[in-house]
N, C-alpha and C. Protein backbone atom coordinates (compact mmCIF):
# COMPACT_ATOMS: atom_id res chain seq x y z
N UNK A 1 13.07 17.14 -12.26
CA UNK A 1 14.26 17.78 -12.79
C UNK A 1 15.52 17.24 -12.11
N UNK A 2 15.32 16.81 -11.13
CA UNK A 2 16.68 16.23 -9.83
C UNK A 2 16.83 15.07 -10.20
N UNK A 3 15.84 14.00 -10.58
CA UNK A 3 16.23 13.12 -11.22
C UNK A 3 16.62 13.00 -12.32
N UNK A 4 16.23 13.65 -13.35
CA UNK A 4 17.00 13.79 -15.16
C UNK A 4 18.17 14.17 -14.93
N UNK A 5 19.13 15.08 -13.33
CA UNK A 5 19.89 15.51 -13.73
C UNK A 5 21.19 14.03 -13.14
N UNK A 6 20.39 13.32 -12.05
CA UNK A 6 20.91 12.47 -11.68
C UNK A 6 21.12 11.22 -12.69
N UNK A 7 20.18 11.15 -12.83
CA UNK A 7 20.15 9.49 -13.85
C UNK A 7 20.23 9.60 -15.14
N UNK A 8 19.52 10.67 -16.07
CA UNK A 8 19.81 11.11 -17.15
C UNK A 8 18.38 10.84 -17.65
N UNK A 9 17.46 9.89 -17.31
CA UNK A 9 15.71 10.10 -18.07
C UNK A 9 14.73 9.31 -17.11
N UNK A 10 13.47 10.27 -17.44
CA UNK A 10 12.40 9.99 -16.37
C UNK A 10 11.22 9.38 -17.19
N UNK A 11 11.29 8.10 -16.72
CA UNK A 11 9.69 7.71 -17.77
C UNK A 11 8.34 7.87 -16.87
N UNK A 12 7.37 8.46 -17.56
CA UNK A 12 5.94 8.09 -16.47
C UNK A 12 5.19 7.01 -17.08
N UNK A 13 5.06 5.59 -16.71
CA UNK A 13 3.97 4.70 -17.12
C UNK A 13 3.38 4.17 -16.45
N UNK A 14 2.74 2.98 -16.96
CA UNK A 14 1.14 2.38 -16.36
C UNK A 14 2.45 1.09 -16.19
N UNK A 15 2.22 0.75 -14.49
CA UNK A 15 2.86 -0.03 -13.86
C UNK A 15 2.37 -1.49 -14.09
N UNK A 16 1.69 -1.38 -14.96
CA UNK A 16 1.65 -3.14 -15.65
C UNK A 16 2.06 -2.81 -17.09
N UNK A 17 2.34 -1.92 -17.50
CA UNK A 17 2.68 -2.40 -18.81
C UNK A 17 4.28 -1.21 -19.21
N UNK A 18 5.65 -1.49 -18.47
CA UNK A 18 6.50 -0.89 -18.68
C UNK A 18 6.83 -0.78 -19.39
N UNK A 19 7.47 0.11 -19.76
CA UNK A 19 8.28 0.67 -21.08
C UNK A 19 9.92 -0.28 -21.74
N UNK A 20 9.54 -1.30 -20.88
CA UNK A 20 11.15 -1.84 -20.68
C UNK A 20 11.38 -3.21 -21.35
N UNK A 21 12.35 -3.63 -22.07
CA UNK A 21 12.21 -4.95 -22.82
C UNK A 21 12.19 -6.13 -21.12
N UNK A 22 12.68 -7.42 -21.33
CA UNK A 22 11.94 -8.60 -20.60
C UNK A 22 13.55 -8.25 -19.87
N UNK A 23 13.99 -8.72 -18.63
CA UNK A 23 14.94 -8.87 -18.23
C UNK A 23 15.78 -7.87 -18.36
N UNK A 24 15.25 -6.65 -17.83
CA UNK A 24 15.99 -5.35 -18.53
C UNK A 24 16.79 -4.45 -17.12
N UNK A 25 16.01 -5.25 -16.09
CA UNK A 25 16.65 -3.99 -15.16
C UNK A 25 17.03 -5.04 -13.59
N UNK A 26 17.57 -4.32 -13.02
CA UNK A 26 18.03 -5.44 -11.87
C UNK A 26 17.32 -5.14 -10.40
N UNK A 27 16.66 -3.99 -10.36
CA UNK A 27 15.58 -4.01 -8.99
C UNK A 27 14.43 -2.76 -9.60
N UNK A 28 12.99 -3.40 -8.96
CA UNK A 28 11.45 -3.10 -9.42
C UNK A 28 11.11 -2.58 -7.53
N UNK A 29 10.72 -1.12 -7.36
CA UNK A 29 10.17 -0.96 -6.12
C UNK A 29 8.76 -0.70 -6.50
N UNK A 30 7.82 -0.93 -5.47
CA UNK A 30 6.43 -0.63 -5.78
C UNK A 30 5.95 0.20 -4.08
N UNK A 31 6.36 0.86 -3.73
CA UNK A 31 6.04 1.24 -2.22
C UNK A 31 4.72 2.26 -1.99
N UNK A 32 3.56 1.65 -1.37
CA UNK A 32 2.53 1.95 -1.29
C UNK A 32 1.84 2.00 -2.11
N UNK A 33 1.90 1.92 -2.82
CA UNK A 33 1.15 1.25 -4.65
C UNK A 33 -0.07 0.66 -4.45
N UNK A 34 0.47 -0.96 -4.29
CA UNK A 34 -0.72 -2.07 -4.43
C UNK A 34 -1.81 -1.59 -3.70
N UNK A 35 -1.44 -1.42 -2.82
CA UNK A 35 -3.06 -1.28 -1.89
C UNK A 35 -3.81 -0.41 -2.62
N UNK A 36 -3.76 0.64 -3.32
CA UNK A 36 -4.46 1.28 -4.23
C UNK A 36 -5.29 0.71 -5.42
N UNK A 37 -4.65 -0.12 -5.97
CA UNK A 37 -5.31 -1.01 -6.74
C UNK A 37 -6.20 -1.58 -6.61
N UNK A 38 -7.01 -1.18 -7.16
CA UNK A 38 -8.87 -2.11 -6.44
C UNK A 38 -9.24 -2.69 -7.93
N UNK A 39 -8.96 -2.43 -9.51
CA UNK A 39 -9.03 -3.23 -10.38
C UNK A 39 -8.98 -4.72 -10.00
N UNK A 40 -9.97 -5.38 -10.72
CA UNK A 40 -9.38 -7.04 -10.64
C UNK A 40 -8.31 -7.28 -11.29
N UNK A 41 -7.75 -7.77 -11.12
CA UNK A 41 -6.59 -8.42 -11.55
C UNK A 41 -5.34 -7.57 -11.35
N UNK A 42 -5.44 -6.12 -11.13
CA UNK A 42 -4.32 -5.31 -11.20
C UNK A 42 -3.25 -5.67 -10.45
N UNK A 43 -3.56 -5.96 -9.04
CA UNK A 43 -2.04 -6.69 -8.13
C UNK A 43 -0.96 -7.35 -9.08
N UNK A 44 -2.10 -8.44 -9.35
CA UNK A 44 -1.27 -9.55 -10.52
C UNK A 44 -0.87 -9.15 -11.59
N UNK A 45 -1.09 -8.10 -12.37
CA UNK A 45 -0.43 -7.83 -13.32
C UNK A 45 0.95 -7.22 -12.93
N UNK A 46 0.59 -5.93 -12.02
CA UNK A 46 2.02 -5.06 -11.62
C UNK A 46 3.06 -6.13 -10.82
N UNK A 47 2.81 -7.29 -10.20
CA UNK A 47 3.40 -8.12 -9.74
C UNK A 47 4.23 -9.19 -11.14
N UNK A 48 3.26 -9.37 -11.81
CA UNK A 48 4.08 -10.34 -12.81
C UNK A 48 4.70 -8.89 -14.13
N UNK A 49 4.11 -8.09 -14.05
CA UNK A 49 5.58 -6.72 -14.78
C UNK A 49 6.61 -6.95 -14.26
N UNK A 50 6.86 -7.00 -12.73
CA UNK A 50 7.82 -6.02 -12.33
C UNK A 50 8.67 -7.91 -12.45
N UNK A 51 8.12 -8.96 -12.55
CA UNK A 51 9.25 -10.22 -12.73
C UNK A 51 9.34 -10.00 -13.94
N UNK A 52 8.25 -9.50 -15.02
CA UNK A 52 9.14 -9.73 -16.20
C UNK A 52 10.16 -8.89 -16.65
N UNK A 53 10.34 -7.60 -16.10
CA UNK A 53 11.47 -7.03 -16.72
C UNK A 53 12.63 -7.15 -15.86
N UNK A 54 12.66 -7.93 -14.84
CA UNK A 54 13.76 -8.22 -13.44
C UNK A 54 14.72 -9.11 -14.39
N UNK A 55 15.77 -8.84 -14.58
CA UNK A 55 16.79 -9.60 -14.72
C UNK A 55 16.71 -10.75 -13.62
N UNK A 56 18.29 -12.01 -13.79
CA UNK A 56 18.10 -13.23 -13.23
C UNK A 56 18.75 -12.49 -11.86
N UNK A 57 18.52 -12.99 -10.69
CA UNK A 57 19.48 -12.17 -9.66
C UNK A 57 18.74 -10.98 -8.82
N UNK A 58 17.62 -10.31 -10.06
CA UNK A 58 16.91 -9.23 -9.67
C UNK A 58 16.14 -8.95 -8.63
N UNK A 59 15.81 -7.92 -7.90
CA UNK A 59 14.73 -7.75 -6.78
C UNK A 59 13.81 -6.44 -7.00
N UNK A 60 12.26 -7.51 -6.53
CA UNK A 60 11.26 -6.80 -6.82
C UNK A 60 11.00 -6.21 -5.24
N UNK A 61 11.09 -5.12 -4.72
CA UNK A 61 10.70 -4.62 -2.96
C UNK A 61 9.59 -3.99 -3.49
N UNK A 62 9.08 -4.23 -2.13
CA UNK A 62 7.23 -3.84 -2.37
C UNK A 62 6.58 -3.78 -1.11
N UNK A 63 5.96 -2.98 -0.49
CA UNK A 63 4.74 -2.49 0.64
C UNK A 63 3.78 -3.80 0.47
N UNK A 64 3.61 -4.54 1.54
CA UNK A 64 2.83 -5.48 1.27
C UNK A 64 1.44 -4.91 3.23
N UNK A 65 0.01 -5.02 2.60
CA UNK A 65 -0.84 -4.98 3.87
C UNK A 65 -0.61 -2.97 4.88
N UNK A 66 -0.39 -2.56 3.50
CA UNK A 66 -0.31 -1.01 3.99
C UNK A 66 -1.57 -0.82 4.73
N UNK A 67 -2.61 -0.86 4.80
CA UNK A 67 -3.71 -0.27 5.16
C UNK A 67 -3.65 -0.67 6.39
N UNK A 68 -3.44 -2.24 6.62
CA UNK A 68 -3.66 -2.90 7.95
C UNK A 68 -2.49 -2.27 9.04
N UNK A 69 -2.03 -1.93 8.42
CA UNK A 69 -0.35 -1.05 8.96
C UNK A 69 -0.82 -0.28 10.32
N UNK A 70 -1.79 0.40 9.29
CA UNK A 70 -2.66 1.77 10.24
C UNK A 70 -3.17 1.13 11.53
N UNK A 71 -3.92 -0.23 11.35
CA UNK A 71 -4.73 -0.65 12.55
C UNK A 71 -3.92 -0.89 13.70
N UNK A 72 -3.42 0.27 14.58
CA UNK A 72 -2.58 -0.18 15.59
C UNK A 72 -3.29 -0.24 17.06
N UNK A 73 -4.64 -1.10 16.95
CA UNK A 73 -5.34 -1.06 18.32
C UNK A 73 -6.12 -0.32 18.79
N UNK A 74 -5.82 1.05 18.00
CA UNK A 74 -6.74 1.97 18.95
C UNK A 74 -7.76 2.60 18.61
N UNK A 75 -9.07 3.63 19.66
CA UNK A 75 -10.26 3.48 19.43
C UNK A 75 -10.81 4.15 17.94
N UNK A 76 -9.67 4.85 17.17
CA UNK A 76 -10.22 5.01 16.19
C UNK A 76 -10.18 3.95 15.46
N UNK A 77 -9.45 2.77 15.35
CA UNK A 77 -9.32 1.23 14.44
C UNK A 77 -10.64 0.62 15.01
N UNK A 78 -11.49 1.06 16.19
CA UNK A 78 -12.71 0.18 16.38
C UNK A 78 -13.64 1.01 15.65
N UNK A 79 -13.76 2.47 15.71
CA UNK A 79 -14.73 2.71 14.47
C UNK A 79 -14.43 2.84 13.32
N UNK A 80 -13.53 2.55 12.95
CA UNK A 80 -13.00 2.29 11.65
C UNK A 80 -14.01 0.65 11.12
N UNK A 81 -13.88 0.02 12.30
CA UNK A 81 -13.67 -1.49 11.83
C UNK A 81 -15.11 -1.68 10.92
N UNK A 82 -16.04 -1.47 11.39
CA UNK A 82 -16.97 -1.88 10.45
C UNK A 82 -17.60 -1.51 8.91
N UNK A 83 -16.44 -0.21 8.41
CA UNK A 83 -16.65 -0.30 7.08
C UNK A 83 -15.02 -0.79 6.69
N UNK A 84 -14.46 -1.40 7.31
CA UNK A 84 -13.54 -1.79 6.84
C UNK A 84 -13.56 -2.68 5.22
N UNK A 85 -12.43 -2.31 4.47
CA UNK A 85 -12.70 -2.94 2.87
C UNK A 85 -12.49 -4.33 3.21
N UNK A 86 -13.41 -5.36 2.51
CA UNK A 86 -13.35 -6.67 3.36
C UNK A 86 -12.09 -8.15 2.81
N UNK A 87 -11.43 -6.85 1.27
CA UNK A 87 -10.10 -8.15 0.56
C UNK A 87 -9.23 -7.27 0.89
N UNK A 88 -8.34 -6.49 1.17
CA UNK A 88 -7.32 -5.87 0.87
C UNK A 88 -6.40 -6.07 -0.10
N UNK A 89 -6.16 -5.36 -1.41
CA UNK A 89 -5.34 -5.73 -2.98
C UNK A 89 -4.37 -6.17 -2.39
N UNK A 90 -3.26 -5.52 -1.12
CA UNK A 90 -1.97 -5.89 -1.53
C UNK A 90 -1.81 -7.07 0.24
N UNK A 91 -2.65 -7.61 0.54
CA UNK A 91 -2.23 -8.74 1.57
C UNK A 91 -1.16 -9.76 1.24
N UNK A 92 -0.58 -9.94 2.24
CA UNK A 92 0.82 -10.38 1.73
C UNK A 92 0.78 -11.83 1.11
N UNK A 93 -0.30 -13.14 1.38
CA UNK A 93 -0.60 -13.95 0.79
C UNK A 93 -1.39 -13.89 -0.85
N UNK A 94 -1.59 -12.88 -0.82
CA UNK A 94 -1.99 -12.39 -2.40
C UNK A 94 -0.65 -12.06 -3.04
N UNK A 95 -0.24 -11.43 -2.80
CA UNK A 95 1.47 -10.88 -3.41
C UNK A 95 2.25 -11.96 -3.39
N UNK A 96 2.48 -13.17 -2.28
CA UNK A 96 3.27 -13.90 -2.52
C UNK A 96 2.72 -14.72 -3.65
N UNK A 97 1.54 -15.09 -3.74
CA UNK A 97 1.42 -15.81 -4.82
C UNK A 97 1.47 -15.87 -6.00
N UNK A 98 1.23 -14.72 -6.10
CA UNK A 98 1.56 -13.54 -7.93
C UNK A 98 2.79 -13.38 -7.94
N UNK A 99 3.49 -13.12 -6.81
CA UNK A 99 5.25 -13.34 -7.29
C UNK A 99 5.59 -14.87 -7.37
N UNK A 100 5.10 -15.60 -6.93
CA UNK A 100 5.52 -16.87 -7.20
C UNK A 100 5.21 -17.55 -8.65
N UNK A 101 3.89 -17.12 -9.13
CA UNK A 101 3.84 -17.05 -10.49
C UNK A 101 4.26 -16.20 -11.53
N UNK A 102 5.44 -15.43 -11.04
CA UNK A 102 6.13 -14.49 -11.91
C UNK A 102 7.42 -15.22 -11.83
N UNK A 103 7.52 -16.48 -10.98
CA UNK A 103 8.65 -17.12 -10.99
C UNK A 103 9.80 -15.76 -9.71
N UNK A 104 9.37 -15.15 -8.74
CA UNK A 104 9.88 -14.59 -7.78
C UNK A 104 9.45 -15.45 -6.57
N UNK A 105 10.66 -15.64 -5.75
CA UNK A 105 10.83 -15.91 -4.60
C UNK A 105 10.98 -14.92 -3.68
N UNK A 106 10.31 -15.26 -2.22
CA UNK A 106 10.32 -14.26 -1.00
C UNK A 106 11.93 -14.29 -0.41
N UNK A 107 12.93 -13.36 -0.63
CA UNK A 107 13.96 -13.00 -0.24
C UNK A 107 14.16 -12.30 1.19
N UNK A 108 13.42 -11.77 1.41
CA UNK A 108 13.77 -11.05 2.83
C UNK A 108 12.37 -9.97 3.08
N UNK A 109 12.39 -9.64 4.17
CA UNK A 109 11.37 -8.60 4.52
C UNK A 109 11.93 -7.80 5.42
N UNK A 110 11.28 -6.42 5.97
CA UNK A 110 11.85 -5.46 6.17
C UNK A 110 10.40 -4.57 7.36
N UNK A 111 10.06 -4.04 8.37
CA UNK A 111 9.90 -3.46 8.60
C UNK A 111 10.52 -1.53 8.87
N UNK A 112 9.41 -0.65 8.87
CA UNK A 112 9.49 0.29 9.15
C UNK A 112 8.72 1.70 9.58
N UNK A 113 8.91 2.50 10.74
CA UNK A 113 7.71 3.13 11.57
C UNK A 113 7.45 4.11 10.66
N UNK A 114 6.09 4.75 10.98
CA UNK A 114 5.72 5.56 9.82
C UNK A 114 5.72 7.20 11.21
N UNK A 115 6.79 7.43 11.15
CA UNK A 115 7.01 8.46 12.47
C UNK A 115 6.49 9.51 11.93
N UNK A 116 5.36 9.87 12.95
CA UNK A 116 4.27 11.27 12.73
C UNK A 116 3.65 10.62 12.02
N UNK A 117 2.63 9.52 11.66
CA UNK A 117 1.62 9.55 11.16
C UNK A 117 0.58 8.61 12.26
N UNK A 118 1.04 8.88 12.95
CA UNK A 118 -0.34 8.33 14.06
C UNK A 118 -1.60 9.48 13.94
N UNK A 119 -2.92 8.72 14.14
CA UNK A 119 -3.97 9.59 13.60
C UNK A 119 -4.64 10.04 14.73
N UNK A 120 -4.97 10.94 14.98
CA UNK A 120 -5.84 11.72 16.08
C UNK A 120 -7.49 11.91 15.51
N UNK A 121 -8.22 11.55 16.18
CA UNK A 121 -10.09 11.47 15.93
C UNK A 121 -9.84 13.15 14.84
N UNK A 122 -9.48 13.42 15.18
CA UNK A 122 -9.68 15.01 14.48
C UNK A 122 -8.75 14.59 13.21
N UNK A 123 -7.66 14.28 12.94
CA UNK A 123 -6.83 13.79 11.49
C UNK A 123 -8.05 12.73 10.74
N UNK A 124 -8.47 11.73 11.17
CA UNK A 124 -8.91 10.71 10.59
C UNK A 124 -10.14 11.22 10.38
N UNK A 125 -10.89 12.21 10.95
CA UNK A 125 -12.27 12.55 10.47
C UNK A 125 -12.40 13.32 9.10
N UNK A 126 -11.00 14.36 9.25
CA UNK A 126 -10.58 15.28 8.13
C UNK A 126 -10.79 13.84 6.79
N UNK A 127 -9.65 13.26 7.42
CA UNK A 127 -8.97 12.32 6.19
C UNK A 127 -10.38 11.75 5.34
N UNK A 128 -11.36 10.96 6.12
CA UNK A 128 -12.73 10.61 5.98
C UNK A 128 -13.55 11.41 4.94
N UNK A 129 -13.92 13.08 5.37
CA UNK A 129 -14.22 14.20 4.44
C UNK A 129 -13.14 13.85 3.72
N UNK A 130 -12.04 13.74 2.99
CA UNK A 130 -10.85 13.58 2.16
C UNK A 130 -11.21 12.53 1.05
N UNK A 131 -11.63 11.59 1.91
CA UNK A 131 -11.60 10.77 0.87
C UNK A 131 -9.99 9.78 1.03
N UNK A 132 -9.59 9.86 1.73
CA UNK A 132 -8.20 9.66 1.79
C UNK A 132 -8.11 7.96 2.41
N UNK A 133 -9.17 7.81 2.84
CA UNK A 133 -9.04 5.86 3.35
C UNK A 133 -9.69 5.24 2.07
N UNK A 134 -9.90 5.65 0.66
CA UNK A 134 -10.43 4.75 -0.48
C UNK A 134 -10.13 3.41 -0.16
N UNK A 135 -9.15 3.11 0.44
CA UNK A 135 -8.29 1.80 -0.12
C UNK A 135 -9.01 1.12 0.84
N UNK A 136 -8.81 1.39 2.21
CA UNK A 136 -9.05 0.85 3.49
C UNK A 136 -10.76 0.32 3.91
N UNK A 137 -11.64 2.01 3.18
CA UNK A 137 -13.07 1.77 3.85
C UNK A 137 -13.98 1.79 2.86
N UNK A 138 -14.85 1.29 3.28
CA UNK A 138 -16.33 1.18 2.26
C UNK A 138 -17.22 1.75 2.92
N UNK A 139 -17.35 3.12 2.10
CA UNK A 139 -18.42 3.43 2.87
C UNK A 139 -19.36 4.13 1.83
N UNK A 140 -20.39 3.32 1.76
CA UNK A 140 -21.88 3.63 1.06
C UNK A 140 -22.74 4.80 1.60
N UNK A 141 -23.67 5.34 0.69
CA UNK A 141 -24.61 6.71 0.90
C UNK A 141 -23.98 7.87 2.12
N UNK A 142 -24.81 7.55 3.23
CA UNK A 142 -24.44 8.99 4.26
C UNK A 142 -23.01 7.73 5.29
N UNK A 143 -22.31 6.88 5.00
CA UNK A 143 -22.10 5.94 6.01
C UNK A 143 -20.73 7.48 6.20
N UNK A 144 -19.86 8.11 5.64
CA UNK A 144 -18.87 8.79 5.76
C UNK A 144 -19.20 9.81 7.14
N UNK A 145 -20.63 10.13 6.87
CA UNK A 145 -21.17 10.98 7.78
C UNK A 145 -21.25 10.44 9.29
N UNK A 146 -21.59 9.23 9.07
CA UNK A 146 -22.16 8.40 10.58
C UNK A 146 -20.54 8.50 11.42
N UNK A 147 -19.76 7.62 10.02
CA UNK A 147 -18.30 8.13 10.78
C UNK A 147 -17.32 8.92 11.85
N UNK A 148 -17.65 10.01 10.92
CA UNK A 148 -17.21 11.66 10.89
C UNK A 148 -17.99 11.70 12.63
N UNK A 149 -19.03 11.45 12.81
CA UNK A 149 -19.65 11.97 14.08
C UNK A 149 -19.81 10.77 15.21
N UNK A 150 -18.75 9.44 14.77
CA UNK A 150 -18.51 8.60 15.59
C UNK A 150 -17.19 8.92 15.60
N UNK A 151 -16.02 9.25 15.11
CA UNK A 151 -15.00 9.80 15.75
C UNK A 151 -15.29 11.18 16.39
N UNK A 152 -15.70 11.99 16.36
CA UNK A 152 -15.97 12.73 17.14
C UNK A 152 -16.29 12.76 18.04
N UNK A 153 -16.54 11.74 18.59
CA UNK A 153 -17.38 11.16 20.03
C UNK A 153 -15.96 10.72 20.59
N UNK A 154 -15.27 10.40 20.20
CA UNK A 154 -14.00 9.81 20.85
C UNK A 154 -13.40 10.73 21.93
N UNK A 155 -12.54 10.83 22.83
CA UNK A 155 -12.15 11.48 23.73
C UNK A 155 -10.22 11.63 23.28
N UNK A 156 -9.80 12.63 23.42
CA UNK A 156 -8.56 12.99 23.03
C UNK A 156 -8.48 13.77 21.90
N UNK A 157 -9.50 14.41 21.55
CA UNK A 157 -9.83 14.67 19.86
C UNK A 157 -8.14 14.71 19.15
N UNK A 158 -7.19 15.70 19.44
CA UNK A 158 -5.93 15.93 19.25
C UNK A 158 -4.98 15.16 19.25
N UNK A 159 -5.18 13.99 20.08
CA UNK A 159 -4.09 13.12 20.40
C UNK A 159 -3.77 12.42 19.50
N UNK A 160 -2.72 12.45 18.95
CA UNK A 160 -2.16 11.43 18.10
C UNK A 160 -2.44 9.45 18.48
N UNK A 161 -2.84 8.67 18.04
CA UNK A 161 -2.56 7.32 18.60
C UNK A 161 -0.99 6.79 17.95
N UNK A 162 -0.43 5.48 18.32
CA UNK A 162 -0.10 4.99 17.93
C UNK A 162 1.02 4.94 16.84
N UNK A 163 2.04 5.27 16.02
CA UNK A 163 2.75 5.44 14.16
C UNK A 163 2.37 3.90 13.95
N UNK A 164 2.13 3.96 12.85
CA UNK A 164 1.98 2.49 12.12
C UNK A 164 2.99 2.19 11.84
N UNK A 165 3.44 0.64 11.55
CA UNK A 165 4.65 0.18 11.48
C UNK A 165 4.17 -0.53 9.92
N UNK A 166 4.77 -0.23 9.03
CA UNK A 166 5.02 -0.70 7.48
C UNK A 166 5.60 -1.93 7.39
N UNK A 167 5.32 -2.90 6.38
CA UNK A 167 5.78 -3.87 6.12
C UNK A 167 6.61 -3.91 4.86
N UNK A 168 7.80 -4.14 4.42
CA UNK A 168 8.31 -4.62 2.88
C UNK A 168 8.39 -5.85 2.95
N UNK A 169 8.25 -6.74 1.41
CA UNK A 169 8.44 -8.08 1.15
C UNK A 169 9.82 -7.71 0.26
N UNK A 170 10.56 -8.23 -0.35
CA UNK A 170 11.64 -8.47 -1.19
C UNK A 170 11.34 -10.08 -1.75
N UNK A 171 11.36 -10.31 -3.19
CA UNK A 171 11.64 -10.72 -4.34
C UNK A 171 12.51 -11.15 -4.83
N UNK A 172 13.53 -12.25 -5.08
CA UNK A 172 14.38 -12.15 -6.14
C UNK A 172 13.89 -13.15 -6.76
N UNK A 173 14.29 -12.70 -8.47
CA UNK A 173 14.23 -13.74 -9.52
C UNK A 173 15.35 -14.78 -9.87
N UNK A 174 14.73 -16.05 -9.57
CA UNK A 174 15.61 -17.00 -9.92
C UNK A 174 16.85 -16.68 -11.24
């Protein structure tokens, strides 16, 4: 409603196939998106959308390697590590190359801390029951379980580790 009253209309669509003629708009954000995408081909499509409706001049900003964001060293990133997902959708050499075949060039990049989301053995076990690392972990039959009771073994249960530090890429179209 805050936005209709700001901008005047809200579209909801499928981020490869916009609602928008070719060269229609002058900046495409995608922030935390890709990594969600586990379709084949999906990166590359929402990557070559967001050049085709970019005007000349335009910029596509985008979350590039969100998941890896999280891995900041500590002992929950070592039991994490072995169901780790083994392509990650949105790695930043995958994205550059789908923007480069959308005819987008790498313009600038951008870090930023993700303050309060450092994970404590007790957050990440929840998250685990959640379902909430899809993107990040693979984990087959009881493997969620083995998890769940290998962070628990950790010492600090409460302690927060680490905030992950976010990556943006920026885009412009020739």
């Amino acid at each position: 409603a805050v936005a209709r009253q700001r901008v005047g209309s809200v579209v909801l669509a499928d981020a490869r196939r916009l609602p928008l003629p070719d060269a229609a708009v002058d900046a495409v954000t995608a922030v935390w998106l890709l990594h969600l995408l586990r379709e084949a081909g999906a990166v590359r499509a929402v990557v070559a959308e967001a050049a085709r409706v970019l005007r000349p001049g335009g910029v596509f900003v985008t979350t590039v390697d969100k998941d890896a964001a999280h891995d900041v060293g500590s002992d929950i990133d070592e039991v994490f590590a072995p169901w780790s997902a083994p392509a990650p959708a949105d790695r930043t050499d995958l994205v550059v190359a789908h923007a480069a075949e959308g005819g987008l060039d790498v313009a600038g990049e951008a870090f930023f801390t993700g303050h309060g989301q450092g994970r404590s053995p007790v957050s990440a076990a929840r998250g685990v029951r959640r379902g909430y690392y899809a993107s990040r972990l693979v984990l087959p039959g009881n493997a969620a379980d083995e998890l769940v009771r290998n962070l628990a073994a950790l010492p600090d249960q409460d302690r927060r580790r680490a905030d992950p530090e976010y990556r943006l890429l920026a885009f412009r179209r020739g």
